[in-house]
Protein backbone atom coordinates (compact mmCIF):
# COMPACT_ATOMS: atom_id res chain seq x y z
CA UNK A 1 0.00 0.00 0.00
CA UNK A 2 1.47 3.48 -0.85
CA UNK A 3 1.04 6.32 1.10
CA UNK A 4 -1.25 8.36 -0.72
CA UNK A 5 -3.79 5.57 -1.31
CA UNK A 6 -5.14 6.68 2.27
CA UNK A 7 -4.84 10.71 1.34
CA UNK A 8 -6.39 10.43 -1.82
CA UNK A 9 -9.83 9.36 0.16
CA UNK A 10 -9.54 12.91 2.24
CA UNK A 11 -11.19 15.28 0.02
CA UNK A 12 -14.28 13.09 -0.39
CA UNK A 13 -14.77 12.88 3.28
CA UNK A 14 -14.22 16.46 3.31
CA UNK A 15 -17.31 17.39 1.21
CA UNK A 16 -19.27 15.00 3.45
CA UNK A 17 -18.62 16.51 6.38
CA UNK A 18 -19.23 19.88 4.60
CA UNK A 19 -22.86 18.62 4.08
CA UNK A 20 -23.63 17.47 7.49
CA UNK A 21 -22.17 20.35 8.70
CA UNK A 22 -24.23 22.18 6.72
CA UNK A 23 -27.51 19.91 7.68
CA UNK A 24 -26.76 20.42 11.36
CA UNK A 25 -26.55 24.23 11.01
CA UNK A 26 -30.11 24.40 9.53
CA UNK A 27 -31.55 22.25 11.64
CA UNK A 28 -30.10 23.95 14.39
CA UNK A 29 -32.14 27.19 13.18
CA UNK A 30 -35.56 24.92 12.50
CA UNK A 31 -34.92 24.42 16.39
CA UNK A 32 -34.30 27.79 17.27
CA UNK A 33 -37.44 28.79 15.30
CA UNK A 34 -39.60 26.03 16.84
CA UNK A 35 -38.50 27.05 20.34
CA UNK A 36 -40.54 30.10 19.69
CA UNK A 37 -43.59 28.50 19.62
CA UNK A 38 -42.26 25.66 22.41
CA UNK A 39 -45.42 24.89 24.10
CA UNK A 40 -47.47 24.01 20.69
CA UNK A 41 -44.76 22.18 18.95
CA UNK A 42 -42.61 20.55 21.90
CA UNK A 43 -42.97 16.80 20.09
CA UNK A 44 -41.35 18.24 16.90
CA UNK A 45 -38.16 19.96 18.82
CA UNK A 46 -37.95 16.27 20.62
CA UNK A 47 -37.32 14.43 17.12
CA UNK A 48 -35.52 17.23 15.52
CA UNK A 49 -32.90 17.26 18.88
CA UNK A 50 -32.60 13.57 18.11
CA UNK A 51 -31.89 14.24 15.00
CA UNK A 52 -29.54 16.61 15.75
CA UNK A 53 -27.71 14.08 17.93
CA UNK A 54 -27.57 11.43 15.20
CA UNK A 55 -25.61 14.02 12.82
CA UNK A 56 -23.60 14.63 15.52
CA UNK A 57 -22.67 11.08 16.30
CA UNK A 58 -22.05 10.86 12.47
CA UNK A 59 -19.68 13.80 12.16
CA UNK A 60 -17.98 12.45 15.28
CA UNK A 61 -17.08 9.10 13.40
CA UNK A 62 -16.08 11.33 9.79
CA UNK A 63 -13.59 13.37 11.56
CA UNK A 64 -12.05 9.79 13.50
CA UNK A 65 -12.14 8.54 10.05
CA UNK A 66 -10.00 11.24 8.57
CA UNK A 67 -7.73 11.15 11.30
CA UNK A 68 -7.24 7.36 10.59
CA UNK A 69 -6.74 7.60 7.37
CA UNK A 70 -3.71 10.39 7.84
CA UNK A 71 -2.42 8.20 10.49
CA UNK A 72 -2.35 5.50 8.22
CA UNK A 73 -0.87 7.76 5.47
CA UNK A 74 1.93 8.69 7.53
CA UNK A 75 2.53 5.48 9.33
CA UNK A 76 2.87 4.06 5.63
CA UNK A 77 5.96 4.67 4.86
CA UNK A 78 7.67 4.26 8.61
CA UNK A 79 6.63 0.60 8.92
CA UNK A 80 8.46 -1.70 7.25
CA UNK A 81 5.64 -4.16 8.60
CA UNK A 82 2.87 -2.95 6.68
CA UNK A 83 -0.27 -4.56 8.65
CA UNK A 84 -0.57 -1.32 10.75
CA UNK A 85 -0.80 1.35 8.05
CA UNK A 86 -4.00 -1.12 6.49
CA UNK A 87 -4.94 -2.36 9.95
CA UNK A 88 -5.74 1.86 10.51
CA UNK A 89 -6.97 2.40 7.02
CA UNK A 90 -9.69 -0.92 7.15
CA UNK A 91 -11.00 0.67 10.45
CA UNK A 92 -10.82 3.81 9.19
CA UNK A 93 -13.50 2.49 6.33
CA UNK A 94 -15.51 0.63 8.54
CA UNK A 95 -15.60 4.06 10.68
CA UNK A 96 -16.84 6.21 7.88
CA UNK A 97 -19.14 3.46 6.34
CA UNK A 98 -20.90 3.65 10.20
CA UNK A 99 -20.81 7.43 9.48
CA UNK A 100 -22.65 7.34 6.15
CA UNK A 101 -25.52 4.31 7.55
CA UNK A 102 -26.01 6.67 10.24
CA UNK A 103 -26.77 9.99 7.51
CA UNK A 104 -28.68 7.15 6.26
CA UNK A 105 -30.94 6.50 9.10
CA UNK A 106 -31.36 10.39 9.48
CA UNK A 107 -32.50 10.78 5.69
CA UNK A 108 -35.27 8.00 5.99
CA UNK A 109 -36.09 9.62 9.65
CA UNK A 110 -36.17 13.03 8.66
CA UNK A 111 -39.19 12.56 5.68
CA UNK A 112 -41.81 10.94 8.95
CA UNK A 113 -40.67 14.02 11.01
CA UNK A 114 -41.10 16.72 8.62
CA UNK A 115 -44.61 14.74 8.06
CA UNK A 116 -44.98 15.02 11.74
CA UNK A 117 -44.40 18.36 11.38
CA UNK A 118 -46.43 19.88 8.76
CA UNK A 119 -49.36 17.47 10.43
CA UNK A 120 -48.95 20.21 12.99
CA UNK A 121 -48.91 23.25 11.18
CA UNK A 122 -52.42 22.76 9.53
């Protein structure tokens, strides 16, 4: 494995935590709006904090991905054994694969709660 196999991975990470980053900002403000009207619509600021705390989780396991996948970058060529450099990046997939089923689980949960939500609105 060369070194750069690992840093080549970097910039697509990148853009996905750009994106949740992004997603957490805006639902940040639907929370900040809802907590306006807190006694009609406390249900709704319930799911949407979970939500929030399953794109945190997520970002949380991008950025120890990245990290890994330097680690293994640099560790690549220091080792003449060459099981840790892939040992770091394999878990570094796995970590970023649990990343994207957990933006997963928030895109399928987020369609019911907006449901939920505009149920309440009428």
């Amino acid at each position: 494995m060369e070194w750069y196999l690992p840093m080549t991975i970097i910039p697509g990470i990148g853009l996905i935590i750009l994106s949740t980053s992004n997603i957490m900002l805006e639902l940040n403000r639907e929370i900040s709006k809802l907590e306006e009207a807190k006694h009609e619509k406390i249900e709704i600021i319930k799911l949407k904090l979970s939500q929030l705390k399953v794109l945190n989780i997520s970002i949380v396991f991008q950025y120890l991905g990245v990290l890994l996948f330097l680690l293994s970058g640099i560790a690549s060529p220091m080792y003449i054994n060459k099981n840790i450099p892939k040992g770091l990046l394999f878990i570094g997939v796995a970590i970023i694969s649990v990343s994207i089923l957990l933006l997963l689980y928030y895109s399928i949960k987020s369609v019911s709660v907006r449901q939920k939500h505009l149920k309440l609105n009428k």
